[in-house]
PDB file of N, CA and C in Angstrom:
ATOM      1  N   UNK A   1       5.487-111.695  24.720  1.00  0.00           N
ATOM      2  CA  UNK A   1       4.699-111.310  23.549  1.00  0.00           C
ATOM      3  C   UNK A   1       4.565-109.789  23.516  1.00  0.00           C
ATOM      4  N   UNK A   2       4.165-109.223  22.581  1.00  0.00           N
ATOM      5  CA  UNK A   2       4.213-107.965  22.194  1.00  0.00           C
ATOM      6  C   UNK A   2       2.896-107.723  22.118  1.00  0.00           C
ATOM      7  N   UNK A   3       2.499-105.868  22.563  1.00  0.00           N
ATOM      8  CA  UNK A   3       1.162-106.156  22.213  1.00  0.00           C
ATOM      9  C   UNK A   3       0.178-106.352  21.153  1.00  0.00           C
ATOM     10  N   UNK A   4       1.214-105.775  19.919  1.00  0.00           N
ATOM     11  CA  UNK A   4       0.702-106.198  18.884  1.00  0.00           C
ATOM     12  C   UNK A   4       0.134-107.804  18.014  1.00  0.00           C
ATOM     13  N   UNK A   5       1.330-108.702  19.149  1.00  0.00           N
ATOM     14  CA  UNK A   5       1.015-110.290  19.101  1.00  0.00           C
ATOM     15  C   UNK A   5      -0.486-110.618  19.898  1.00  0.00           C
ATOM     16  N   UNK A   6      -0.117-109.787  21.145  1.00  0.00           N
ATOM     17  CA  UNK A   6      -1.743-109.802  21.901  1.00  0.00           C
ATOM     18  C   UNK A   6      -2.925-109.727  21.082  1.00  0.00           C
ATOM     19  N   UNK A   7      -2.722-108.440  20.892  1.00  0.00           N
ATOM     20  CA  UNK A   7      -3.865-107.957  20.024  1.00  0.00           C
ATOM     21  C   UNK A   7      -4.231-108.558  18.814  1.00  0.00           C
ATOM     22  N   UNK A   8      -3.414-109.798  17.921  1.00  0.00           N
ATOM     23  CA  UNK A   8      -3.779-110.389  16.997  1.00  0.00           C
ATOM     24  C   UNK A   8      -4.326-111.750  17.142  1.00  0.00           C
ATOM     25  N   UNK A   9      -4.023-112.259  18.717  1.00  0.00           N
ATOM     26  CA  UNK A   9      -4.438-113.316  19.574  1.00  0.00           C
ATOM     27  C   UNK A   9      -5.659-113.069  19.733  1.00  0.00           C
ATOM     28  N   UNK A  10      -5.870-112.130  19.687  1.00  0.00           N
ATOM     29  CA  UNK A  10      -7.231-111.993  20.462  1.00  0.00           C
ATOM     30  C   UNK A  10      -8.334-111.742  19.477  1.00  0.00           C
ATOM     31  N   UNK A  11      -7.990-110.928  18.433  1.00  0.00           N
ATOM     32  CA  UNK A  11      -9.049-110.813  17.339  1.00  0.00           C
ATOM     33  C   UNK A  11      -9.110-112.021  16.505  1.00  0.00           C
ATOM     34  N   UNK A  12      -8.397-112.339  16.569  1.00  0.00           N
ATOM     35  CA  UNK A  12      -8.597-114.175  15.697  1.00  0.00           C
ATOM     36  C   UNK A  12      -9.197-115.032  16.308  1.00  0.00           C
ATOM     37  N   UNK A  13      -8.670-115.047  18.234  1.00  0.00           N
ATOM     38  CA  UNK A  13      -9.526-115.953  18.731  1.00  0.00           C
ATOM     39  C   UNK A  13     -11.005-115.594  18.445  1.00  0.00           C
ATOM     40  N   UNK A  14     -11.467-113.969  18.859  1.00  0.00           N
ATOM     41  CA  UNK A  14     -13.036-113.900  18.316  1.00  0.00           C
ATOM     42  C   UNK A  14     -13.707-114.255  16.717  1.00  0.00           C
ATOM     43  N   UNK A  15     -12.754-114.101  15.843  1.00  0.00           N
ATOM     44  CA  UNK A  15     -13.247-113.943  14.532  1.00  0.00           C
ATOM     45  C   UNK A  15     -13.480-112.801  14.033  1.00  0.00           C
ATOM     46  N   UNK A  16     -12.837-111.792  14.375  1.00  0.00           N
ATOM     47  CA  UNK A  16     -13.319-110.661  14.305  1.00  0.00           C
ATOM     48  C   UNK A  16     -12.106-110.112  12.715  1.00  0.00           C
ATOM     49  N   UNK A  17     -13.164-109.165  12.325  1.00  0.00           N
ATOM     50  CA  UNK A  17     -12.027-108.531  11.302  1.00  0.00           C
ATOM     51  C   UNK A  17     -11.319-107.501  11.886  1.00  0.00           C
ATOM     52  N   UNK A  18     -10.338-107.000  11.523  1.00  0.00           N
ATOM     53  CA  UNK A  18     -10.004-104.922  12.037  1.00  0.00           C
ATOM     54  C   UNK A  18     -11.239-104.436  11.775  1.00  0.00           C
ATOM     55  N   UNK A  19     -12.494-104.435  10.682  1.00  0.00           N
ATOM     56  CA  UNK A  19     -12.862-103.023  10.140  1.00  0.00           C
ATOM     57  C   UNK A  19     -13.840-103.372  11.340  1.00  0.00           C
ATOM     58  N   UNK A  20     -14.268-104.438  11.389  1.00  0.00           N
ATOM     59  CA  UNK A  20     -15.151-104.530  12.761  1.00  0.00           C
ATOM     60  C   UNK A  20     -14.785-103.931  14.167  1.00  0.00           C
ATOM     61  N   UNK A  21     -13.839-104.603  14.580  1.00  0.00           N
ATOM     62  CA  UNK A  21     -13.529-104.231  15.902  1.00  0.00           C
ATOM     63  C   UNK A  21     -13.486-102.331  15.716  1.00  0.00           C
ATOM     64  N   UNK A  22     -12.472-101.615  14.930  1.00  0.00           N
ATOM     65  CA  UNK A  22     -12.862-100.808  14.855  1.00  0.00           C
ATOM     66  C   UNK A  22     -13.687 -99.941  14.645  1.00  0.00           C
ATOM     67  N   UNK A  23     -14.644-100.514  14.321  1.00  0.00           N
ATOM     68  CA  UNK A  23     -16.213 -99.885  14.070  1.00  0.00           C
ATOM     69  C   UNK A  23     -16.744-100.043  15.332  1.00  0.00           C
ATOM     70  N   UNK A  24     -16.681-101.219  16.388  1.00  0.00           N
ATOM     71  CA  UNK A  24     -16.918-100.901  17.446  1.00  0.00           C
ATOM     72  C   UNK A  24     -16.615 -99.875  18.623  1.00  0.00           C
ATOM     73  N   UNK A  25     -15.363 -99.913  17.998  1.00  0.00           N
ATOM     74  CA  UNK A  25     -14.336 -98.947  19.279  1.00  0.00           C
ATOM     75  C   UNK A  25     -14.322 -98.032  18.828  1.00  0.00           C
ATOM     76  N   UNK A  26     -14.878 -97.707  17.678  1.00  0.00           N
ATOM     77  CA  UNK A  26     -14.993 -95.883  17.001  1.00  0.00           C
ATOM     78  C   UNK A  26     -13.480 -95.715  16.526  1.00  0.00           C
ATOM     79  N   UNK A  27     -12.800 -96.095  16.208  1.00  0.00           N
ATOM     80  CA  UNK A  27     -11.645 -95.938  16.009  1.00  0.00           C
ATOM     81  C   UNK A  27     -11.128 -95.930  14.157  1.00  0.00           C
ATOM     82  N   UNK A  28     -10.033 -95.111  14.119  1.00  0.00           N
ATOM     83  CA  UNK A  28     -10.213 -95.492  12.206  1.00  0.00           C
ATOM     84  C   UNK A  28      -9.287 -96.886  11.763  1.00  0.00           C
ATOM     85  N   UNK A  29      -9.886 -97.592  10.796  1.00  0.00           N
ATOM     86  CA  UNK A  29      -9.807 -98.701  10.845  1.00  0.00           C
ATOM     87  C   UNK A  29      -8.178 -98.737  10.602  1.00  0.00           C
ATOM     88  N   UNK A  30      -7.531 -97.578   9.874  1.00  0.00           N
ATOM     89  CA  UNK A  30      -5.982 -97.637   9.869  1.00  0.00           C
ATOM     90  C   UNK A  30      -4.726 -97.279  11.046  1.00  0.00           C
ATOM     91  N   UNK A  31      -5.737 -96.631  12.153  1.00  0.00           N
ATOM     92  CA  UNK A  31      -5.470 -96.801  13.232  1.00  0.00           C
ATOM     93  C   UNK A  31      -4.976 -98.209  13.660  1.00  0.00           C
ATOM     94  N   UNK A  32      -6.347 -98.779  14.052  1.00  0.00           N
ATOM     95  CA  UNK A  32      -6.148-100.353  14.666  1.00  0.00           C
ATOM     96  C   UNK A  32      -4.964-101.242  13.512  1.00  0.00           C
ATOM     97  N   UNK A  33      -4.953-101.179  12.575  1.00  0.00           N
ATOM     98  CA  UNK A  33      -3.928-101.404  12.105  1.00  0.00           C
ATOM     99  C   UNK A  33      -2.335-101.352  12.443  1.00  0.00           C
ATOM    100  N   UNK A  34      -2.424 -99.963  12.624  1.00  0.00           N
ATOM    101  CA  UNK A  34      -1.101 -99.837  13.291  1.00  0.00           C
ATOM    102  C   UNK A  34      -0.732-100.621  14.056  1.00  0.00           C
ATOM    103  N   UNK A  35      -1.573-100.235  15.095  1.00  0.00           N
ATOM    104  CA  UNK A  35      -1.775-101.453  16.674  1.00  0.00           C
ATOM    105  C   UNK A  35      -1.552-102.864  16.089  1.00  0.00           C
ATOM    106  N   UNK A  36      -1.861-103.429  15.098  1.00  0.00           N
ATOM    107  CA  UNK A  36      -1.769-105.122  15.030  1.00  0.00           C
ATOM    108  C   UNK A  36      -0.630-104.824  14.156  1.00  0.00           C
ATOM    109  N   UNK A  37       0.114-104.156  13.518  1.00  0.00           N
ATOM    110  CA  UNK A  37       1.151-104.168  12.479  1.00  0.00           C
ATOM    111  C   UNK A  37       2.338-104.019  13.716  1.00  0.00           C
ATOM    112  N   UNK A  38       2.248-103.156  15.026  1.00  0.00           N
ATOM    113  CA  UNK A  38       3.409-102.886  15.351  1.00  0.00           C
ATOM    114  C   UNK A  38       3.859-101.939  15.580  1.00  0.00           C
ATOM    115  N   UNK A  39       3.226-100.846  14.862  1.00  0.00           N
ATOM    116  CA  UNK A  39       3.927 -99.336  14.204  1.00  0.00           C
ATOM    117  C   UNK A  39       3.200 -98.618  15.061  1.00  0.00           C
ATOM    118  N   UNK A  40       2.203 -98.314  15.599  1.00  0.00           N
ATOM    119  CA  UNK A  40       1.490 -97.079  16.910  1.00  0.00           C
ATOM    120  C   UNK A  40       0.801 -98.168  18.051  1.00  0.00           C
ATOM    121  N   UNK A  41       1.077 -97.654  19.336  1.00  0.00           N
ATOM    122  CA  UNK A  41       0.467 -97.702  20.012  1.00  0.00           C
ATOM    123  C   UNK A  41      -0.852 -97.146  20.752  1.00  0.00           C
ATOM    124  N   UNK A  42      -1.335 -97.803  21.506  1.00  0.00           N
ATOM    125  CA  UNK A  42      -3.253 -97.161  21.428  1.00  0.00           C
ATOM    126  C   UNK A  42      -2.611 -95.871  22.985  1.00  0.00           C
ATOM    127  N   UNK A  43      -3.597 -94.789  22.866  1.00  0.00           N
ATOM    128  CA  UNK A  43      -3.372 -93.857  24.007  1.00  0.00           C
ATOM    129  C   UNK A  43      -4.005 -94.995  25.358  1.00  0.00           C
ATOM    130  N   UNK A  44      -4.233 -93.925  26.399  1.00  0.00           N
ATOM    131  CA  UNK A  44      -4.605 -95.279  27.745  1.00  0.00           C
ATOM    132  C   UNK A  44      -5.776 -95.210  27.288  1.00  0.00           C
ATOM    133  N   UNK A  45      -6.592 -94.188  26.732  1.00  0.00           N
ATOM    134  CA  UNK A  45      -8.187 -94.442  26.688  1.00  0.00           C
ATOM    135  C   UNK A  45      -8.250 -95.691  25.934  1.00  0.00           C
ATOM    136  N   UNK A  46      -7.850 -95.722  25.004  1.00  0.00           N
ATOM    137  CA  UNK A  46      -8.021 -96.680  23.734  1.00  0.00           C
ATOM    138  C   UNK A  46      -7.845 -98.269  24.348  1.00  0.00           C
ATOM    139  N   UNK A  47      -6.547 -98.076  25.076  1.00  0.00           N
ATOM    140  CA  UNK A  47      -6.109 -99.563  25.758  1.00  0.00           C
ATOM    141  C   UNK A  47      -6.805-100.098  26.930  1.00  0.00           C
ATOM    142  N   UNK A  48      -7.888 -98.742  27.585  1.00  0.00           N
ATOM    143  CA  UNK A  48      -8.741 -99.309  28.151  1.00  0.00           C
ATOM    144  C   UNK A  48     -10.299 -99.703  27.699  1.00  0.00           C
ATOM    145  N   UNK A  49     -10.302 -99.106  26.324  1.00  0.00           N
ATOM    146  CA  UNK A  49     -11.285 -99.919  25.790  1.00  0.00           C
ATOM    147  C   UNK A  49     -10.987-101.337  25.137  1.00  0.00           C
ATOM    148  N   UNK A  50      -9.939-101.551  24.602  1.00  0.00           N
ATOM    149  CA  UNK A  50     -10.026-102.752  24.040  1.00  0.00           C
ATOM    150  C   UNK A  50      -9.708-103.729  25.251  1.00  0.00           C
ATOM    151  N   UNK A  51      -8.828-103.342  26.394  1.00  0.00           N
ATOM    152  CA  UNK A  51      -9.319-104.506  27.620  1.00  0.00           C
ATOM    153  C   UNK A  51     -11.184-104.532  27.950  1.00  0.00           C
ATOM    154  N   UNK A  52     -11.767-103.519  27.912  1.00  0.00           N
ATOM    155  CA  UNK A  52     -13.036-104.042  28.266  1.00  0.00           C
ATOM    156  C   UNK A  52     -13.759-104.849  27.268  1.00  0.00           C
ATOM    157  N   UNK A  53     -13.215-104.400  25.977  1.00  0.00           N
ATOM    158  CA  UNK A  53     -13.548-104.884  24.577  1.00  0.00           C
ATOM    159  C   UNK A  53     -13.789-106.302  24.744  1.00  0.00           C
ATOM    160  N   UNK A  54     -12.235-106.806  24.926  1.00  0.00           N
ATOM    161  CA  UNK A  54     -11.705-108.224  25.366  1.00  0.00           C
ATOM    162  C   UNK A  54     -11.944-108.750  26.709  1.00  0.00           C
ATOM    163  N   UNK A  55     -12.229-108.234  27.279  1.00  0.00           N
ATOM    164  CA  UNK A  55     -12.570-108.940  28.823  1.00  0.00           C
ATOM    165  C   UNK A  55     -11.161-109.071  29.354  1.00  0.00           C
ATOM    166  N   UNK A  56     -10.137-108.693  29.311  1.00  0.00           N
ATOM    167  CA  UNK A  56      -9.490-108.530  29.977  1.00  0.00           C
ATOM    168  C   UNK A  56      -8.400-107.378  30.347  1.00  0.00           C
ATOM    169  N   UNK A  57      -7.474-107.821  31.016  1.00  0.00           N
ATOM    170  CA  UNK A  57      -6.724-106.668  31.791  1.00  0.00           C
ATOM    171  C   UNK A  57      -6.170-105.926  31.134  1.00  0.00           C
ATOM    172  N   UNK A  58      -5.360-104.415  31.189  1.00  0.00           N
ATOM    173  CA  UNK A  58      -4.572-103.543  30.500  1.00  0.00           C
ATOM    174  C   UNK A  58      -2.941-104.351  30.560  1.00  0.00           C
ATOM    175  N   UNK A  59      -2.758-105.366  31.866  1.00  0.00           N
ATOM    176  CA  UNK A  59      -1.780-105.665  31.833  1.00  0.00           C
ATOM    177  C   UNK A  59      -1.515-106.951  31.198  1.00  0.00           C
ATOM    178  N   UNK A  60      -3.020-107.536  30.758  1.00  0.00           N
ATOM    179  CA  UNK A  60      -2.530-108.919  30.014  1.00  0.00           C
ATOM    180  C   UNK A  60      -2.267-107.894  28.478  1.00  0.00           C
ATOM    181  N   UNK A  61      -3.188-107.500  28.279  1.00  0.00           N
ATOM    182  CA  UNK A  61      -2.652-106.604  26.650  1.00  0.00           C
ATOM    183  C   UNK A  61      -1.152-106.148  26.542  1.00  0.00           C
ATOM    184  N   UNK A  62      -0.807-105.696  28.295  1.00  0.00           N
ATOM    185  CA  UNK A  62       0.637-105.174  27.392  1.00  0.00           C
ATOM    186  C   UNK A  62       2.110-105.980  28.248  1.00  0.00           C
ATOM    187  N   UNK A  63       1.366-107.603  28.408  1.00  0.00           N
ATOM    188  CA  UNK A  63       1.953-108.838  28.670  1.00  0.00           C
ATOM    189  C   UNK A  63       2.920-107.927  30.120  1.00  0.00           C
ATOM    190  N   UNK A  64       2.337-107.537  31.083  1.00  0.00           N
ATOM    191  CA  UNK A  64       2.819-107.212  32.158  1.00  0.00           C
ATOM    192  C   UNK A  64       3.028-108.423  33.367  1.00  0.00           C
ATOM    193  N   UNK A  65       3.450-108.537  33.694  1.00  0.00           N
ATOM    194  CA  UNK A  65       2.977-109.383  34.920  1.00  0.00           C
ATOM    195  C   UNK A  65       3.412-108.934  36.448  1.00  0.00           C
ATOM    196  N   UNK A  66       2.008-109.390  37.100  1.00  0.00           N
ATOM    197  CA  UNK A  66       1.424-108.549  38.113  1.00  0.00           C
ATOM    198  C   UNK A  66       2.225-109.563  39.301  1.00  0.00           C
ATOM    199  N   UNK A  67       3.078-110.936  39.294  1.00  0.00           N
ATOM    200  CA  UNK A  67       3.019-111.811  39.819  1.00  0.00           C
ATOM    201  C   UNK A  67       2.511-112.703  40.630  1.00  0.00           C
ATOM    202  N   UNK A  68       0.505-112.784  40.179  1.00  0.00           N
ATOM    203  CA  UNK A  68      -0.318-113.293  40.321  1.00  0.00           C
ATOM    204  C   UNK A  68      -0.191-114.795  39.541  1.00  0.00           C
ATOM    205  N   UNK A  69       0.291-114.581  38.881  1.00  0.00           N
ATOM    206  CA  UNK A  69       0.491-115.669  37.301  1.00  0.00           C
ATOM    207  C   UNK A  69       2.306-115.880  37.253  1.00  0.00           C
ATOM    208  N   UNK A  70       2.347-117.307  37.320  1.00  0.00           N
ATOM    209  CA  UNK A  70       3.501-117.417  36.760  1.00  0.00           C
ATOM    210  C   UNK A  70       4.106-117.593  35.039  1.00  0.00           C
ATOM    211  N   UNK A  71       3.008-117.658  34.429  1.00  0.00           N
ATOM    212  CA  UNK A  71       3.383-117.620  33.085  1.00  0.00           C
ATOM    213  C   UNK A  71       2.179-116.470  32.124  1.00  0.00           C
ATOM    214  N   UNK A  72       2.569-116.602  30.919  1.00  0.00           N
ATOM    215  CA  UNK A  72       1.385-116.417  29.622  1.00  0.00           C
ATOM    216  C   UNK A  72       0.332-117.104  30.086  1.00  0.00           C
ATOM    217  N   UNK A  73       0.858-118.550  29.894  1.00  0.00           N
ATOM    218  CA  UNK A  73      -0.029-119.343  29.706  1.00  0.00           C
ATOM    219  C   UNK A  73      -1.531-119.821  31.019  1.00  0.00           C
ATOM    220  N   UNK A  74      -0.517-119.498  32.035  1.00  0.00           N
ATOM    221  CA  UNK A  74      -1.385-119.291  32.939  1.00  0.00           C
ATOM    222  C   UNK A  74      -2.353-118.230  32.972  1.00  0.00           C
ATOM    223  N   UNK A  75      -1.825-116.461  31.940  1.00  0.00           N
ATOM    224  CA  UNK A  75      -3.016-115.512  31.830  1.00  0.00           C
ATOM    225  C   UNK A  75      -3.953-116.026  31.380  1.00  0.00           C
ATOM    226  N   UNK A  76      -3.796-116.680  30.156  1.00  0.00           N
ATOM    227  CA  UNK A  76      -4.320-117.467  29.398  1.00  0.00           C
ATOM    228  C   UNK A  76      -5.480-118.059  29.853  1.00  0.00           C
ATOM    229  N   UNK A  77      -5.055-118.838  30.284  1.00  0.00           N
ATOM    230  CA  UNK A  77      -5.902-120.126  31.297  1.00  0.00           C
ATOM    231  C   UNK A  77      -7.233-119.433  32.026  1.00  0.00           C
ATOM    232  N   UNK A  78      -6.643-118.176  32.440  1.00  0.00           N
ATOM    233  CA  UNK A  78      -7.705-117.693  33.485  1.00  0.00           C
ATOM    234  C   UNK A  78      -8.333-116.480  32.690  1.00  0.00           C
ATOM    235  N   UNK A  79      -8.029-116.254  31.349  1.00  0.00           N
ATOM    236  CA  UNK A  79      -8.735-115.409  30.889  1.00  0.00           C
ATOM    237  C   UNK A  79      -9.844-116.199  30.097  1.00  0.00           C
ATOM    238  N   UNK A  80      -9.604-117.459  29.427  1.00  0.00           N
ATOM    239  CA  UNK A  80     -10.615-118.235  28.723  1.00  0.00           C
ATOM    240  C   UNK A  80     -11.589-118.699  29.915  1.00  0.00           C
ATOM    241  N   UNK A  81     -10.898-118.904  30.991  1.00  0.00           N
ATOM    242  CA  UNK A  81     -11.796-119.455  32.056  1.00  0.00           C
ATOM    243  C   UNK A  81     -12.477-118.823  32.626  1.00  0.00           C
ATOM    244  N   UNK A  82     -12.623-116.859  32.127  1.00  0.00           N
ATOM    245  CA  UNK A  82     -13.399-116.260  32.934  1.00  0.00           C
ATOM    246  C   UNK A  82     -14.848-115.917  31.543  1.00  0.00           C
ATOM    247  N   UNK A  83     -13.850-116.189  30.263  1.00  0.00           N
ATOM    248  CA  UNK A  83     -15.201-115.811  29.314  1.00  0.00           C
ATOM    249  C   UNK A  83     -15.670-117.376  29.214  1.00  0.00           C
ATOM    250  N   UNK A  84     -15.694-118.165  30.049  1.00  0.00           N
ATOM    251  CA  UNK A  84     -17.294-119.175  29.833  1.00  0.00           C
ATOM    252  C   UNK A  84     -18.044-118.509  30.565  1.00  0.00           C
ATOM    253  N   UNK A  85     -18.981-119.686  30.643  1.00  0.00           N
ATOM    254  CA  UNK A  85     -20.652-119.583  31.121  1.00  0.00           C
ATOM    255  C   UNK A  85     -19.726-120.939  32.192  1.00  0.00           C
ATOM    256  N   UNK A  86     -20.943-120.515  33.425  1.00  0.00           N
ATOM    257  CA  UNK A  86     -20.922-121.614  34.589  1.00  0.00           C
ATOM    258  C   UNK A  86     -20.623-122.561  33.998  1.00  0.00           C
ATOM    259  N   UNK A  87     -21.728-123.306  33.489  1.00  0.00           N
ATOM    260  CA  UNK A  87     -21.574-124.500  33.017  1.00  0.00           C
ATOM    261  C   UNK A  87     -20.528-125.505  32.068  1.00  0.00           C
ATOM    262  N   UNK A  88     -19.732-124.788  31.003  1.00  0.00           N
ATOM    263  CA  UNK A  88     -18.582-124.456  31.099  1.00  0.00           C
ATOM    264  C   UNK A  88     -17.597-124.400  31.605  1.00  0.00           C
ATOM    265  N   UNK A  89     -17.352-123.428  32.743  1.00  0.00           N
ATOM    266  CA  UNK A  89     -16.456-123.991  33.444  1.00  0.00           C
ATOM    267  C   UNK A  89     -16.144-124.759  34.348  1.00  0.00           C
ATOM    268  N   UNK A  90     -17.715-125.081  34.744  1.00  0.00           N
ATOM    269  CA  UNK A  90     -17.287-126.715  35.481  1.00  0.00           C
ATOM    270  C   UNK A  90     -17.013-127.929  34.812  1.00  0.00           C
ATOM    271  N   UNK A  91     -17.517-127.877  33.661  1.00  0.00           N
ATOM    272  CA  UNK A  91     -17.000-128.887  32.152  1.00  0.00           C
ATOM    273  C   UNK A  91     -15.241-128.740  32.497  1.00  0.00           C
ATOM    274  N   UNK A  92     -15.056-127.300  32.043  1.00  0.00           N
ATOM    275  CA  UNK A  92     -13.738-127.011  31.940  1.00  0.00           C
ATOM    276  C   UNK A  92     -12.887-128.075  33.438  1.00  0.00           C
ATOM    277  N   UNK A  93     -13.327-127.477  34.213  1.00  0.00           N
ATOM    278  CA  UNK A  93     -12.518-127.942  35.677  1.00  0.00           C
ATOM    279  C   UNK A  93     -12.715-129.256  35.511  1.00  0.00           C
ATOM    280  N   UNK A  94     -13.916-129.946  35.276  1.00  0.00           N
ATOM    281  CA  UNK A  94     -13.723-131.755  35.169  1.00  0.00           C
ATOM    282  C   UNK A  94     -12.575-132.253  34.399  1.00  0.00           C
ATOM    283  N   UNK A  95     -12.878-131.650  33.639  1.00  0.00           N
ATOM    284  CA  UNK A  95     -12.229-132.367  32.163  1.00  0.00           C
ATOM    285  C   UNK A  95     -10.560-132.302  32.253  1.00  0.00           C
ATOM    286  N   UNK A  96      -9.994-131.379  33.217  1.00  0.00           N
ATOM    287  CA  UNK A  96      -8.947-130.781  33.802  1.00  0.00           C
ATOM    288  C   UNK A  96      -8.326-132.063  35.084  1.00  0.00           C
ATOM    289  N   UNK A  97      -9.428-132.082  35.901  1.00  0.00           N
ATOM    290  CA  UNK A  97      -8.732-132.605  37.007  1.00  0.00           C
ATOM    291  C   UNK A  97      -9.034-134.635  36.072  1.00  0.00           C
ATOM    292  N   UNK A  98      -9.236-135.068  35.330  1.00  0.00           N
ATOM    293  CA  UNK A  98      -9.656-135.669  34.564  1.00  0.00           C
ATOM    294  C   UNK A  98      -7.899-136.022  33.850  1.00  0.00           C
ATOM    295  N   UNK A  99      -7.869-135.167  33.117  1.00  0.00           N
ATOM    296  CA  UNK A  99      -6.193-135.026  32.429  1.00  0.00           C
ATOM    297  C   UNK A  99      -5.498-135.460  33.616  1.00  0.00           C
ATOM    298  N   UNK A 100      -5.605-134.426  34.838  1.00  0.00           N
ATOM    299  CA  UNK A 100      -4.257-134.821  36.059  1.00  0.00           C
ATOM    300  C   UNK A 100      -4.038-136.216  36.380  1.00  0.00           C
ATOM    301  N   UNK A 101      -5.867-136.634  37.004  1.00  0.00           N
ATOM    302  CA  UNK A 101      -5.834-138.164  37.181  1.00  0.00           C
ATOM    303  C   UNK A 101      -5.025-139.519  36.499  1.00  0.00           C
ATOM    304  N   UNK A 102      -5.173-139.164  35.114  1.00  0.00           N
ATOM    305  CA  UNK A 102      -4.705-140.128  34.102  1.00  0.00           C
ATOM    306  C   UNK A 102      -3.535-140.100  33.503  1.00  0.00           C
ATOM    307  N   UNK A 103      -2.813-138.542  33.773  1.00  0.00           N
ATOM    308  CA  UNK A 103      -1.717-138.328  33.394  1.00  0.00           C
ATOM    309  C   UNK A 103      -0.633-139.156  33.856  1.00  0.00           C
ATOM    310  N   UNK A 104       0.512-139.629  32.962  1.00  0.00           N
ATOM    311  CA  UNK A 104       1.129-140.258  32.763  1.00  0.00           C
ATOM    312  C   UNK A 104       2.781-139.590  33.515  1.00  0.00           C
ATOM    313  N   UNK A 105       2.916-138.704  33.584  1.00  0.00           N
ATOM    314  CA  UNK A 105       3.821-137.870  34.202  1.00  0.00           C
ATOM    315  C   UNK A 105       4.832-137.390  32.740  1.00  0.00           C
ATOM    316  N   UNK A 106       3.804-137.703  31.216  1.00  0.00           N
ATOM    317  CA  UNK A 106       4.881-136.562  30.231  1.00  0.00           C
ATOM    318  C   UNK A 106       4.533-135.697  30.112  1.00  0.00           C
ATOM    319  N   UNK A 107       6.135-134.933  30.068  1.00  0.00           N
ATOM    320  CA  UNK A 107       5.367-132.930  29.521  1.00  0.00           C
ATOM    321  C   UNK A 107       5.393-133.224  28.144  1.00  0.00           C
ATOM    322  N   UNK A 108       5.741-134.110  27.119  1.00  0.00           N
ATOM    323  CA  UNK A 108       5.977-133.536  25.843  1.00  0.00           C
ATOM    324  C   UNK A 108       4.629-134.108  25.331  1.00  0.00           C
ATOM    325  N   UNK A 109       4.198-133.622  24.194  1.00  0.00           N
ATOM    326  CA  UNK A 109       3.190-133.791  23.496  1.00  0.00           C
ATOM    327  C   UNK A 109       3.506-135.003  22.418  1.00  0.00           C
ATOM    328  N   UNK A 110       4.468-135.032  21.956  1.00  0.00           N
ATOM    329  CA  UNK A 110       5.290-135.843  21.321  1.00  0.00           C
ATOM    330  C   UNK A 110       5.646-137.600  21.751  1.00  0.00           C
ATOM    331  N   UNK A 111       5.247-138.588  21.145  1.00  0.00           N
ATOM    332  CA  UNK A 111       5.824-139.791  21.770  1.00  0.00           C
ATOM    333  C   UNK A 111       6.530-140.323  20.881  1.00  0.00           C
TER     334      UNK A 111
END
């Protein structure tokens, strides 16, 4: 993914508009634009605010991998799993080892 795909992942998952986020980050709203269009990239200050923005890493934003993670999807996994609440993520972890138990041994979603 690109970071501009990141960065549109991520403001949708919040609900957030551009003029918002950029009103947070002080930034001009045709700026952040760029950033989700494709066309400029943020300096490091900038890319380290919108990881703190987002709760996560400079290297999930610019889809690095640290080889902690073998996939996306695994950033993924552990980035939603770090913005719950406790309670939450022990929901999360039941409901998880729950799927394994009962699982059937298909990968496809499809029958």
């Amino acid at each position: 993914m690109t970071f501009s795909d990141i960065l549109r992942l991520l403001i949708e998952e919040r609900g957030l508009t551009q003029k918002r986020l950029a009103g947070d980050l002080h930034i001009a709203v045709s700026t952040l634009g760029g950033y989700v269009q494709g066309t400029s990239e943020p300096d490091f200050d900038t890319l380290k605010r919108l990881a703190e923005y987002f709760e996560v890493s400079a290297d999930y934003l610019l889809d690095f991998r640290t080889g902690k993670a073998d996939s996306h999807a695994e950033d993924d996994l552990l980035r939603v799993f770090r913005a719950m609440s406790p309670l939450q993520q022990q929901i999360y972890l039941d409901q998880g080892k729950v799927f394994l138990k009962h699982a059937d041994g298909k990968d496809s979603l499809a029958d």
